[in-house]
C-alpha atoms as a PDB file:
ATOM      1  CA  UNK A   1     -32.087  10.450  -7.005  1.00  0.00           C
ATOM      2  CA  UNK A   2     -31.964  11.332  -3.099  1.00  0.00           C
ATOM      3  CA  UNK A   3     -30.391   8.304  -2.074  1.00  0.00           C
ATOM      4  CA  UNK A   4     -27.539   9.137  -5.018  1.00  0.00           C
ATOM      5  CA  UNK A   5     -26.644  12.459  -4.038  1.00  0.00           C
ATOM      6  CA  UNK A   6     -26.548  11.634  -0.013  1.00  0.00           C
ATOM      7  CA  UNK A   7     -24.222   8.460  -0.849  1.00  0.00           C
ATOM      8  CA  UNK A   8     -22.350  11.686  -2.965  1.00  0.00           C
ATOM      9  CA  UNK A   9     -22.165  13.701  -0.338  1.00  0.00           C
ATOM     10  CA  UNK A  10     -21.124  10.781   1.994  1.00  0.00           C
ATOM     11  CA  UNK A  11     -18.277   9.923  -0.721  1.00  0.00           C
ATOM     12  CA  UNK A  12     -17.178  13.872  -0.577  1.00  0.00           C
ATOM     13  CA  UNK A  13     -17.394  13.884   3.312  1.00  0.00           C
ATOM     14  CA  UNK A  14     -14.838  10.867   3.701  1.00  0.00           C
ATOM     15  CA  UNK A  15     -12.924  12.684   0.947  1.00  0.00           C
ATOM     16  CA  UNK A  16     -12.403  15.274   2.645  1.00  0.00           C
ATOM     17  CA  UNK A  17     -11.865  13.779   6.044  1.00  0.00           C
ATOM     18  CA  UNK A  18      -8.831  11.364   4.873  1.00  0.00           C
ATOM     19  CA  UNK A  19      -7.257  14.413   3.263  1.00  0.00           C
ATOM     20  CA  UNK A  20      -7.453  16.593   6.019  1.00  0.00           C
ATOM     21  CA  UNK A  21      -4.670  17.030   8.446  1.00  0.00           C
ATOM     22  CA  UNK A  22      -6.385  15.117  11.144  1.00  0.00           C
ATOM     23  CA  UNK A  23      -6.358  11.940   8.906  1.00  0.00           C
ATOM     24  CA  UNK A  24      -4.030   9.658   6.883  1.00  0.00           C
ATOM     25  CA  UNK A  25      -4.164  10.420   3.081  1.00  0.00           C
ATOM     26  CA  UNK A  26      -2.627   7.223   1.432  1.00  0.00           C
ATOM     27  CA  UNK A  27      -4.061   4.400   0.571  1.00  0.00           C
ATOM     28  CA  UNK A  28      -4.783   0.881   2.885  1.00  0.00           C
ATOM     29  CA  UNK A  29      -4.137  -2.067   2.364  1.00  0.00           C
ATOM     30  CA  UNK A  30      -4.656  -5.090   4.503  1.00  0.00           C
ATOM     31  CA  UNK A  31      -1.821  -6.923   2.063  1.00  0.00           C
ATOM     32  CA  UNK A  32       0.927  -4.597   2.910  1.00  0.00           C
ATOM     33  CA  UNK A  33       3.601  -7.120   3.307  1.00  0.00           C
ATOM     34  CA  UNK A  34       2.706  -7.757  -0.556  1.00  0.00           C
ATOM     35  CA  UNK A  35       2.957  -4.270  -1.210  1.00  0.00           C
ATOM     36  CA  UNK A  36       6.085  -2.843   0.164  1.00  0.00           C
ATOM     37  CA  UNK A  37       7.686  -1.874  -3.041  1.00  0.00           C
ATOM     38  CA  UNK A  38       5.307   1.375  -2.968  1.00  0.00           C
ATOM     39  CA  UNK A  39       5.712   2.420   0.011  1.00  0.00           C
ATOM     40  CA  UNK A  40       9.655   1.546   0.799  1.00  0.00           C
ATOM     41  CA  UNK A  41      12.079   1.792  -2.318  1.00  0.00           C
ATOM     42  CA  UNK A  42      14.749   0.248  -0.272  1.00  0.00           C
ATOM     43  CA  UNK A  43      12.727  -3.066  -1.320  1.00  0.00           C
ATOM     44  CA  UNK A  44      13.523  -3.035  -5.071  1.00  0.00           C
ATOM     45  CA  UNK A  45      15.669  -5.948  -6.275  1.00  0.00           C
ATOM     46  CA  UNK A  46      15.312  -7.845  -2.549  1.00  0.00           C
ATOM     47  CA  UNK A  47      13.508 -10.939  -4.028  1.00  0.00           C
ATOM     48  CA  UNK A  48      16.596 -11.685  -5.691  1.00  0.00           C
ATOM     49  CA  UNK A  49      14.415 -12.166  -9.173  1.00  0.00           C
ATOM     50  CA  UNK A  50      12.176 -10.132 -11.248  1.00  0.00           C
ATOM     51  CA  UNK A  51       9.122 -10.134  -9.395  1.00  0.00           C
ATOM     52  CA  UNK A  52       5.731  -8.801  -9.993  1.00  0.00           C
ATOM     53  CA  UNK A  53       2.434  -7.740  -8.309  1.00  0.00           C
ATOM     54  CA  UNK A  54      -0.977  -6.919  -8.929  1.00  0.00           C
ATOM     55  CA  UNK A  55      -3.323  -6.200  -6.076  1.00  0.00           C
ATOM     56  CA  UNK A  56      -7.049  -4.644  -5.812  1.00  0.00           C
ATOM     57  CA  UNK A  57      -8.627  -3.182  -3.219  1.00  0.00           C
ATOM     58  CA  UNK A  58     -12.468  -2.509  -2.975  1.00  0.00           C
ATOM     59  CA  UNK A  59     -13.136  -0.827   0.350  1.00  0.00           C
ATOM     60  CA  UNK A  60     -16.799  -0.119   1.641  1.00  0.00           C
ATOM     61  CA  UNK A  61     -18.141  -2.650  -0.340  1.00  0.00           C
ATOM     62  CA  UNK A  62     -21.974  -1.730  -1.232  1.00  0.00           C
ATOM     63  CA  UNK A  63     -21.477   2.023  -0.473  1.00  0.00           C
ATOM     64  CA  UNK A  64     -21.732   4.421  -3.467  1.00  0.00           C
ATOM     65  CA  UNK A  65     -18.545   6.096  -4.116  1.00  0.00           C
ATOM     66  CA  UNK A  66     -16.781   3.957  -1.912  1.00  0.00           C
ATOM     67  CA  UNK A  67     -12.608   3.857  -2.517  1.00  0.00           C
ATOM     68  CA  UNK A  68     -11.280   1.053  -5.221  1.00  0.00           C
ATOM     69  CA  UNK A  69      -7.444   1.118  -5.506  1.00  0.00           C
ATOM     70  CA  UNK A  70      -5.406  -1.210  -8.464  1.00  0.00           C
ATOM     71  CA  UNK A  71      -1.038  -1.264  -7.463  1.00  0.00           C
ATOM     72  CA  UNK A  72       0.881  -2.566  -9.772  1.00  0.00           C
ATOM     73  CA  UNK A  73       4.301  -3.131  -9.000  1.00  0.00           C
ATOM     74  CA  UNK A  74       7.584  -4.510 -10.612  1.00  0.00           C
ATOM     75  CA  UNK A  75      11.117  -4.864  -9.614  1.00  0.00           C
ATOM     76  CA  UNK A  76      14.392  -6.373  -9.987  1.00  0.00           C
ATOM     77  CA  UNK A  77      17.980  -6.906  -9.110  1.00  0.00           C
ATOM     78  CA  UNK A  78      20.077  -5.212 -11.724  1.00  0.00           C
ATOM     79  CA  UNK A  79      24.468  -5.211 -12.062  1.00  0.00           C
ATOM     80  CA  UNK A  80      24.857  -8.193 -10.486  1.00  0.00           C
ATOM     81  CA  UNK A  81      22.438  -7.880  -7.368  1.00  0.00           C
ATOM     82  CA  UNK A  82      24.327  -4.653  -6.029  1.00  0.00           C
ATOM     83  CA  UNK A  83      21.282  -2.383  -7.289  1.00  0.00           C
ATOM     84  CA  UNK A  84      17.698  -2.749  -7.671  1.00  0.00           C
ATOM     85  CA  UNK A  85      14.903  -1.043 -10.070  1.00  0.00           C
ATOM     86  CA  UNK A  86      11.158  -1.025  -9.475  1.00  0.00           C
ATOM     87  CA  UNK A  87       8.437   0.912 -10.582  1.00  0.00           C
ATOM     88  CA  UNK A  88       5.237   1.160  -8.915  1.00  0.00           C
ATOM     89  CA  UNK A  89       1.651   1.959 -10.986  1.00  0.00           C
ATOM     90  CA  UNK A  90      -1.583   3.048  -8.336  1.00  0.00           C
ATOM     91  CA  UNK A  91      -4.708   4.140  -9.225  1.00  0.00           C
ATOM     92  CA  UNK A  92      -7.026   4.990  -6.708  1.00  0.00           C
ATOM     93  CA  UNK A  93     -10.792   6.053  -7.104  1.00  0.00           C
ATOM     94  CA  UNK A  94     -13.437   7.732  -4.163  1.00  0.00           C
ATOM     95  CA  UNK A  95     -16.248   9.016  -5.208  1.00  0.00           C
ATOM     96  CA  UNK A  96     -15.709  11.320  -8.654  1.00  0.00           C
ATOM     97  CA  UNK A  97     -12.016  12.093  -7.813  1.00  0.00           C
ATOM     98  CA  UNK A  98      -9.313   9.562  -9.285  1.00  0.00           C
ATOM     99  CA  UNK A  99      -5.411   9.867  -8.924  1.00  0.00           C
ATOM    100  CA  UNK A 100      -2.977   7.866 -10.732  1.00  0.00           C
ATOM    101  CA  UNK A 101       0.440   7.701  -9.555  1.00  0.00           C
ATOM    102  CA  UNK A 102       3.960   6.749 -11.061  1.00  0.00           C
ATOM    103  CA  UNK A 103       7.005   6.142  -9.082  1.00  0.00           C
ATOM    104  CA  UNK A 104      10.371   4.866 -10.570  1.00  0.00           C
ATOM    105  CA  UNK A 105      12.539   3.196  -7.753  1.00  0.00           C
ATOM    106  CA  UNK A 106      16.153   2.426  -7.109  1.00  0.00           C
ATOM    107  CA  UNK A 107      18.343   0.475  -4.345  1.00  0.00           C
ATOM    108  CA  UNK A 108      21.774   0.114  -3.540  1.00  0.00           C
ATOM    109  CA  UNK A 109      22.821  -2.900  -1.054  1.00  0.00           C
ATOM    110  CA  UNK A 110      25.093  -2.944   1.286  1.00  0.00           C
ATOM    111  CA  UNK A 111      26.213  -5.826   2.638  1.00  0.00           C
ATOM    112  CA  UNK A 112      26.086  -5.899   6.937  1.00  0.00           C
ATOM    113  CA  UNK A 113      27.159  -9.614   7.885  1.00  0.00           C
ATOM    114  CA  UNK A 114      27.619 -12.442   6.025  1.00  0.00           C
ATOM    115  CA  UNK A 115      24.122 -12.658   5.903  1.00  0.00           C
ATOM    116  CA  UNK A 116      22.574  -9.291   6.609  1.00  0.00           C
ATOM    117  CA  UNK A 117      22.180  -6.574   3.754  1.00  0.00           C
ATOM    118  CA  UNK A 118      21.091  -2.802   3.964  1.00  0.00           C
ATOM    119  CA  UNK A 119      19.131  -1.403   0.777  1.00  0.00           C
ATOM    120  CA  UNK A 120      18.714   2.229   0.418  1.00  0.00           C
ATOM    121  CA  UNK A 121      17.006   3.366  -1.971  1.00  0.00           C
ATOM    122  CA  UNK A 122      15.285   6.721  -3.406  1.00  0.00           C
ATOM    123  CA  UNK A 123      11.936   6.988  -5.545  1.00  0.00           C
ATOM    124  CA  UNK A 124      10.739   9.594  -7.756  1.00  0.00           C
ATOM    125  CA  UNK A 125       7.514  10.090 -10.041  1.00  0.00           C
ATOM    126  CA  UNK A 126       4.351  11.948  -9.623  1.00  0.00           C
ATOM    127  CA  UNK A 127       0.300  11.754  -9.128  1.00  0.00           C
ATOM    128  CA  UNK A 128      -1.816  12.765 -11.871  1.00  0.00           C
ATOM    129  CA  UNK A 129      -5.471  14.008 -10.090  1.00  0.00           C
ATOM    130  CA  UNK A 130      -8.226  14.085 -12.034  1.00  0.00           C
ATOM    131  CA  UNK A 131     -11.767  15.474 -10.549  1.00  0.00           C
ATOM    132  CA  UNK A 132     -15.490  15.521 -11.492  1.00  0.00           C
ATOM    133  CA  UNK A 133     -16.527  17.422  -9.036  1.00  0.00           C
ATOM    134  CA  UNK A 134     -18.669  19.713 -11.176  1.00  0.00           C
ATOM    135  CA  UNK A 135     -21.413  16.893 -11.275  1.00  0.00           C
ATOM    136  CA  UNK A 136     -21.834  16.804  -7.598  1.00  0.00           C
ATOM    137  CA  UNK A 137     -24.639  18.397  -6.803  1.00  0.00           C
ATOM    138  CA  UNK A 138     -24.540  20.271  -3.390  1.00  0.00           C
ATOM    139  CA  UNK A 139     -27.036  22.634  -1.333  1.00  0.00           C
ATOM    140  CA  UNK A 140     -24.966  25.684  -0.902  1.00  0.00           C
ATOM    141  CA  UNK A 141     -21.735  27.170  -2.862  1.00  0.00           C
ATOM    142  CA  UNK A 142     -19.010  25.188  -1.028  1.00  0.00           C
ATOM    143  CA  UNK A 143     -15.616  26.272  -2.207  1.00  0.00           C
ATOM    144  CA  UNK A 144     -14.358  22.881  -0.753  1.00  0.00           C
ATOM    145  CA  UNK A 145     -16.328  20.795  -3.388  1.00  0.00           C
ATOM    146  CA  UNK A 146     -14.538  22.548  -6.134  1.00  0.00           C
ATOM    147  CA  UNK A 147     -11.399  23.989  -5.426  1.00  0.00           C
ATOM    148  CA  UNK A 148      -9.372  20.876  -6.389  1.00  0.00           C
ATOM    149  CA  UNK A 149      -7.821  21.130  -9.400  1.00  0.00           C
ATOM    150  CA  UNK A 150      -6.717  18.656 -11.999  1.00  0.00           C
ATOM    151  CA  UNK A 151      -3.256  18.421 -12.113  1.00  0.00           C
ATOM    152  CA  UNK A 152       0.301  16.336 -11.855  1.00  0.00           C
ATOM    153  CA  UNK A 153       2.143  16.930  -8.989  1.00  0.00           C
ATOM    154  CA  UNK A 154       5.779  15.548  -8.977  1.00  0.00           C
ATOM    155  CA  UNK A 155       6.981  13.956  -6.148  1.00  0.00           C
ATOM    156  CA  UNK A 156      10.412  12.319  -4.419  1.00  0.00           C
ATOM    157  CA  UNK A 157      10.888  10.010  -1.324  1.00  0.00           C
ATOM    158  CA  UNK A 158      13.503   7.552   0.155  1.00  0.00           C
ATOM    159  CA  UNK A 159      14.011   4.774   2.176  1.00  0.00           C
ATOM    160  CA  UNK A 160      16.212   2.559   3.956  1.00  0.00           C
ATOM    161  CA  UNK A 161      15.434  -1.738   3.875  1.00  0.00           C
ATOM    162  CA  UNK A 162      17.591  -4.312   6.465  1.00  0.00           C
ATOM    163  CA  UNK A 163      16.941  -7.942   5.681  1.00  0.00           C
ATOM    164  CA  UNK A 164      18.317 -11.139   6.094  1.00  0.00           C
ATOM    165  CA  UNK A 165      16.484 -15.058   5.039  1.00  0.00           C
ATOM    166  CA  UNK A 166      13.821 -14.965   7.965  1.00  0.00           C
ATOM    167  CA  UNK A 167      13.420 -10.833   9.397  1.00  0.00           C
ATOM    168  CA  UNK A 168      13.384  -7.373   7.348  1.00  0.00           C
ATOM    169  CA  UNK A 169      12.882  -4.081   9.080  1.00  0.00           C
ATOM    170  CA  UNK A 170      12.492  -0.892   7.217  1.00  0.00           C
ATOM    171  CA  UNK A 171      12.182   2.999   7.478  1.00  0.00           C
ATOM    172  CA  UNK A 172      10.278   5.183   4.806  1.00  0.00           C
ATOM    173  CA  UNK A 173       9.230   8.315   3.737  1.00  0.00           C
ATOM    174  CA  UNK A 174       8.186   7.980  -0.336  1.00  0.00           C
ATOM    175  CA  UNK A 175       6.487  11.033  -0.856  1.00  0.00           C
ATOM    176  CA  UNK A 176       8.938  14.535   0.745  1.00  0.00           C
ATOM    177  CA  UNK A 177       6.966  17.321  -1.326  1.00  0.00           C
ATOM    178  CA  UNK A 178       3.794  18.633   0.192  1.00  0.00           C
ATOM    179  CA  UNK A 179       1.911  19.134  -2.962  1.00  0.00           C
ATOM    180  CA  UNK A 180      -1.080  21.255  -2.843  1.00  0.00           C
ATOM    181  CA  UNK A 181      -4.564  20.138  -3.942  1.00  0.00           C
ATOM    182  CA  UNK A 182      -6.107  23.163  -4.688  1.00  0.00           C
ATOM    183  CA  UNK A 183      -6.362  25.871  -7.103  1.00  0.00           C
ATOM    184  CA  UNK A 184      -8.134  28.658  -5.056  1.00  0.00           C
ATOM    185  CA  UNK A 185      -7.023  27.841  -1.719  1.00  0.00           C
ATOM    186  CA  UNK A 186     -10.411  27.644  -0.400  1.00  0.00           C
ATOM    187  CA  UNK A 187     -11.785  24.800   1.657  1.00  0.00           C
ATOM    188  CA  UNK A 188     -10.701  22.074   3.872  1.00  0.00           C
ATOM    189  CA  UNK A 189      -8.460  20.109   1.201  1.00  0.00           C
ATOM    190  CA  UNK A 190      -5.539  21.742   2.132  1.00  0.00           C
ATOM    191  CA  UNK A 191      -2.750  19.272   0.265  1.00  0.00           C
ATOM    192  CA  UNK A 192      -0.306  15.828   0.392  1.00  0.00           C
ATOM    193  CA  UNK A 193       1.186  15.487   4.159  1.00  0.00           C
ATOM    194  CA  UNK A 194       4.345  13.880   4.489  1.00  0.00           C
ATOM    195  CA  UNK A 195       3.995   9.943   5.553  1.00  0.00           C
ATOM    196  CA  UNK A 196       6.168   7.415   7.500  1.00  0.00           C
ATOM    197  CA  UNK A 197       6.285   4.352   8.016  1.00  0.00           C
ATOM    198  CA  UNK A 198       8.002   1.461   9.747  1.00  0.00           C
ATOM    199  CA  UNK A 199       7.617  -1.851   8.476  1.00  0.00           C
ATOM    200  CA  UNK A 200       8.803  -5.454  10.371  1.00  0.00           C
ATOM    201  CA  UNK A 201       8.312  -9.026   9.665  1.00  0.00           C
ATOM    202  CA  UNK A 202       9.633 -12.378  10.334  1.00  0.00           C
ATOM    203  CA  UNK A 203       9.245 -15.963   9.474  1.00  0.00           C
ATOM    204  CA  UNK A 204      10.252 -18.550  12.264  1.00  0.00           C
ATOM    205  CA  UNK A 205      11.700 -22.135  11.298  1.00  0.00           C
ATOM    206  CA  UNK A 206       9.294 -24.774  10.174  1.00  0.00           C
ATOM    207  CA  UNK A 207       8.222 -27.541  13.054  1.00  0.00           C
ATOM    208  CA  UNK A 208       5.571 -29.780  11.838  1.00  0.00           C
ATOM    209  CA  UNK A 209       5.325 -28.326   8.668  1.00  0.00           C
ATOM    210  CA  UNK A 210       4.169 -24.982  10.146  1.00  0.00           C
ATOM    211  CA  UNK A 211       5.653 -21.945  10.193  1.00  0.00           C
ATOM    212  CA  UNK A 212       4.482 -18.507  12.325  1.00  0.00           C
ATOM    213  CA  UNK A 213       4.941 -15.237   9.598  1.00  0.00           C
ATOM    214  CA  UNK A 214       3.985 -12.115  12.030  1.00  0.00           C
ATOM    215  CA  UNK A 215       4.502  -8.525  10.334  1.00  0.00           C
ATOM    216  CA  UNK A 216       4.004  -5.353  10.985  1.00  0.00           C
ATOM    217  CA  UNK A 217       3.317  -1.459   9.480  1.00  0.00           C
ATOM    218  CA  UNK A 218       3.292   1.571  11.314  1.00  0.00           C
ATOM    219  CA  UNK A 219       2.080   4.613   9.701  1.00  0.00           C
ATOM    220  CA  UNK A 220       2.769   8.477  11.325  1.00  0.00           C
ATOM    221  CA  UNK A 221       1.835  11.931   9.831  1.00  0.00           C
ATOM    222  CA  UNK A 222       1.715  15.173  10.786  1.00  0.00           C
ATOM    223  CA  UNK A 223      -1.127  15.597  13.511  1.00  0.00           C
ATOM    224  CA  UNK A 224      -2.527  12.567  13.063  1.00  0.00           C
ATOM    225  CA  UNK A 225      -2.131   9.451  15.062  1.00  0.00           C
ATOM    226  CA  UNK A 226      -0.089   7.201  14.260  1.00  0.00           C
ATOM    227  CA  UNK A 227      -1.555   3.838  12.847  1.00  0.00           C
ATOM    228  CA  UNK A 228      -0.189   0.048  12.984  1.00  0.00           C
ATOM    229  CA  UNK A 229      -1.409  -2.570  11.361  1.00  0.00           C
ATOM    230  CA  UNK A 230      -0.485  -5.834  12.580  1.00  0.00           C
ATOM    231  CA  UNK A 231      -0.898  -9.463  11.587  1.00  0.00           C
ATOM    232  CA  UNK A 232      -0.210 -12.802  12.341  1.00  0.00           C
ATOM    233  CA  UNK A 233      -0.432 -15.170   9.321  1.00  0.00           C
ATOM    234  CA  UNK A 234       0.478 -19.293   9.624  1.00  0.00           C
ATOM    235  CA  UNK A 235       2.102 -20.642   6.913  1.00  0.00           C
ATOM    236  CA  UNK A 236       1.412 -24.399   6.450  1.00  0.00           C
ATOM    237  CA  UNK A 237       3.418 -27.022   4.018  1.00  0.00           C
ATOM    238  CA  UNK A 238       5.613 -23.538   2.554  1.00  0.00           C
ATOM    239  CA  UNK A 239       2.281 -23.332   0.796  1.00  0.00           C
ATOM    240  CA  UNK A 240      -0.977 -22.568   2.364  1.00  0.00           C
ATOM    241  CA  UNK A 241      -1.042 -18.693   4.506  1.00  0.00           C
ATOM    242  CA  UNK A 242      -3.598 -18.309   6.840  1.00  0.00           C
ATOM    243  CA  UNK A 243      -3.927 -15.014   8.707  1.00  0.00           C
ATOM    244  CA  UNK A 244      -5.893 -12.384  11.217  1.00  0.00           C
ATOM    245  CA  UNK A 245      -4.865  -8.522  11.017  1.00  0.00           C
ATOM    246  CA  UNK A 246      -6.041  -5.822  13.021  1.00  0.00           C
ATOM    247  CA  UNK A 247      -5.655  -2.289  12.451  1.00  0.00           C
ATOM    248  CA  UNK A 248      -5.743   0.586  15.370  1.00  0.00           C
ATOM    249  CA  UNK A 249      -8.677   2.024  15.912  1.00  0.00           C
ATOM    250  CA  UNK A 250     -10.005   1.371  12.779  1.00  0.00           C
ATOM    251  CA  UNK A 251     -10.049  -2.756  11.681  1.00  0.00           C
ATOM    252  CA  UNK A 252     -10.220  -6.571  11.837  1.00  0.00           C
ATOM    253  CA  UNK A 253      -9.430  -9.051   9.244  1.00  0.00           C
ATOM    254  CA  UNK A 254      -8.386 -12.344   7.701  1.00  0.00           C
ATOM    255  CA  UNK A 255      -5.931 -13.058   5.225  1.00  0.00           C
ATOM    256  CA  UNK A 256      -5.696 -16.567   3.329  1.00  0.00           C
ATOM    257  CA  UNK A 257      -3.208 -16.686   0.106  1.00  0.00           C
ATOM    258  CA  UNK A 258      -1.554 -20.365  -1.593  1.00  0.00           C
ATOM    259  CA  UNK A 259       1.582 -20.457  -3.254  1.00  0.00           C
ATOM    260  CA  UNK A 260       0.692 -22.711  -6.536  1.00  0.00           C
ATOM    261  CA  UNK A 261       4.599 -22.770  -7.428  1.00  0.00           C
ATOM    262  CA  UNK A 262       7.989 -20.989  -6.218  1.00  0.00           C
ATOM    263  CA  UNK A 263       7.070 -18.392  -8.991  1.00  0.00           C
ATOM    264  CA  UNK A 264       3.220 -18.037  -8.420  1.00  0.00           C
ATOM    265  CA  UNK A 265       1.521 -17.133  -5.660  1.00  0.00           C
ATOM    266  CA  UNK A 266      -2.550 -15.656  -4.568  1.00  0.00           C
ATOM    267  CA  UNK A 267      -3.973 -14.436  -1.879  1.00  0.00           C
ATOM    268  CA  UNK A 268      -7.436 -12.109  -0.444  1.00  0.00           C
ATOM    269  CA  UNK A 269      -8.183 -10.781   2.150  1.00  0.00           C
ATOM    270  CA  UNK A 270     -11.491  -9.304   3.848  1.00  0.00           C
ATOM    271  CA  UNK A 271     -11.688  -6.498   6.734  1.00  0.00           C
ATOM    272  CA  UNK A 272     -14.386  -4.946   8.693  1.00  0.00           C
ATOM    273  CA  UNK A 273     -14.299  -1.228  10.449  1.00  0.00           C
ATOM    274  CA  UNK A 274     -15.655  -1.344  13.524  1.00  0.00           C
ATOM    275  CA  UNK A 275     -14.969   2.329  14.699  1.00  0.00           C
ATOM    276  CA  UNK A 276     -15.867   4.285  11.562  1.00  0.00           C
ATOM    277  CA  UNK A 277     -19.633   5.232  10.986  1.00  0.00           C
ATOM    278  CA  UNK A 278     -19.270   3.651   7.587  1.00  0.00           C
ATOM    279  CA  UNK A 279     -18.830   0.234   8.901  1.00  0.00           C
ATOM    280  CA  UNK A 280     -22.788   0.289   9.505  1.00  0.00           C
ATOM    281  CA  UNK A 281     -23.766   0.934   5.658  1.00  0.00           C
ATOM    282  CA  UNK A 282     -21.355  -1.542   3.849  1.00  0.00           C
ATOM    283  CA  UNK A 283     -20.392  -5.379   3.600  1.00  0.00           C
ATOM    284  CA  UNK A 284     -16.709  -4.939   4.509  1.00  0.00           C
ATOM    285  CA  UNK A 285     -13.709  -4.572   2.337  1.00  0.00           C
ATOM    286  CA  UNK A 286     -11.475  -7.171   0.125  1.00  0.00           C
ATOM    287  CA  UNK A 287      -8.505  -7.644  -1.547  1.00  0.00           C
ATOM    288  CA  UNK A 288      -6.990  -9.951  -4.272  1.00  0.00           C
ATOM    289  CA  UNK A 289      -3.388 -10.170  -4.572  1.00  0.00           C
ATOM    290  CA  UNK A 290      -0.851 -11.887  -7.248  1.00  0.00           C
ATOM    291  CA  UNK A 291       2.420 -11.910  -7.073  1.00  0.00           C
ATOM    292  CA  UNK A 292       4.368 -13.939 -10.065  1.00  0.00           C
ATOM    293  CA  UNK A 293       8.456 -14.008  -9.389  1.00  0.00           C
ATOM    294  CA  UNK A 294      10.716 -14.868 -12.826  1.00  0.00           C
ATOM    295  CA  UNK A 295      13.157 -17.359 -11.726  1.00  0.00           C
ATOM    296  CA  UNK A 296      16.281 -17.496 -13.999  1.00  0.00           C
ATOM    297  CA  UNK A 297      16.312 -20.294 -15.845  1.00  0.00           C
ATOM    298  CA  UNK A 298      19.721 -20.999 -16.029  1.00  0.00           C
ATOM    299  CA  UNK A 299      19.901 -21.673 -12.309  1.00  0.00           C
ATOM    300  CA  UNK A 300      19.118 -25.209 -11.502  1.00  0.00           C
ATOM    301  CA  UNK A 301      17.657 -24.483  -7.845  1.00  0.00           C
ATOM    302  CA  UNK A 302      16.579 -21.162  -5.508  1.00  0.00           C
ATOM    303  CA  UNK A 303      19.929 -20.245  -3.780  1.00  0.00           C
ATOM    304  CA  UNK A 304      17.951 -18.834  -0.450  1.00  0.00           C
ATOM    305  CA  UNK A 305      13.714 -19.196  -0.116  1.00  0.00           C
ATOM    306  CA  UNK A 306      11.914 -15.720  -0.423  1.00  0.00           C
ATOM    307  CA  UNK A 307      10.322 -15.397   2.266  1.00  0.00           C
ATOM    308  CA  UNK A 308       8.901 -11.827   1.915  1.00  0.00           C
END
């Protein structure tokens, strides 16, 4: 029963510290470049198809309370490719808090060059939080422990996507409102802050059948600094991925994904912390990914590969 309520408090404590100023409050993920739909709505409709992913996230593997996030996401170029739709579906879990979140997206393209487009695009939706914090047993009367409410808090953001065959770049910032957390205002929960993020990625020319995929995801908040994750993946055949990531001050990793068809592809990935304390009680953290793209049937042939 001791060892349950310290890997509690332990759950609280890292809690607390990711949604404190000092600290980034959304959640990682070592796919990002699989998941840019939720954090850039500029991205809806790019594929050029109906597209579709599912990715899960255990992180801390073999510590109690540990954060588990499921992203769903699905999108698609509507009114003759001009626009794009999306919504995105997250659910994320550490220790007894859970918050489920909504987003509709939509993107307008602009075309730069001949082969150059620009997407804006704005999102809008919500995060339901739901808390059970009430079963945590503590030593003293913390007002932190229990001054977060359940509750929806609606939300808007925007961003701005430039792409062509083999590069994107894009500028974000899905979440404007600085939603508060609590009902009492006591504690060290203070609320949502503001996120952006840059994202980058390229695909070079195949020689020998292999083909060098490096991307890119810089995250900045509001006294906080700013993270990048960065990763080199090698793409062999158009079908095998093979990858390393590292994450400032915070992460190493591998990637490895297949593409089974031009519609179907899978991938996981595992990362270790080496800076945060945690990384000496747990086995790591994984992902599985699957993405699944609807071509039209009606076209014989993909017009231009999909590269990201």
């Amino acid at each position: 029963m001791n060892t349950y309520k310290k890997t509690i408090k332990l759950s609280i404590a890292a809690l607390l510290i990711s949604c404190s100023v000092v600290a980034q409050q959304d959640a990682m993920y070592t796919h990002y470049a699989f998941n840019t739909l939720n954090v850039n709505p500029g991205y809806a409709g790019s594929r050029g198809v109906a597209s579709a992913t599912l990715l899960h996230r255990s992180q801390w593997v073999g510590f109690e309370g540990a954060p588990t996030t499921q992203t769903l996401t699905l999108h698609s170029p509507v009114f003759k490719e001009s626009f794009g739709t999306g919504l995105s579906v997250i659910n994320d879990n550490i220790g007894p808090l859970n918050t489920t979140s909504f987003y509709l997206d939509l993107s307008y393209k602009l075309r730069i060059t001949q082969a150059a487009k620009l997407a804006v695009g704005i999102k809008g939706g919500g995060n339901f939080i739901q808390n059970n914090l009430n079963n945590v047993s503590t030593q003293s009367s913390d007002p932190s422990f229990f001054g977060i409410s359940n509750s929806f808090n609606p939300n808007i953001g925007a961003g701005a996507y430039l792409y062509k065959e083999r590069w994107y770049l894009g500028f974000s910032a899905p979440r404007f409102m600085e939603n508060s957390f609590t009902s009492n205002g006591a504690g060290g929960v203070e609320g949502e802050k503001r996120h952006y993020f840059f994202i980058a990625g390229y695909i070079s020319k195949a020689k020998h059948k292999v083909q060098f995929k490096p991307t890119m995801f810089i995250k900045a908040t509001e006294s906080a600094p700013i993270e990048a994750d960065l990763t080199a993946m090698f793409v062999l055949d158009k079908k095998l991925e093979l990858g390393i990531m590292g994450r400032t001050g915070d992460a190493l990793g591998a990637l490895i994904g297949y593409n089974f068809t031009n519609q179907l592809r899978v991938g996981y990935s595992f990362d270790w912390s080496f800076v945060n304390a945690t990384g000496r009680y747990n086995a790591g953290s994984h992902e599985v990914m699957l993405r699944y793209d609807l071509i039209n049937p009606n076209k014989d042939k993909i017009h231009s590969p999909r590269y990201f």
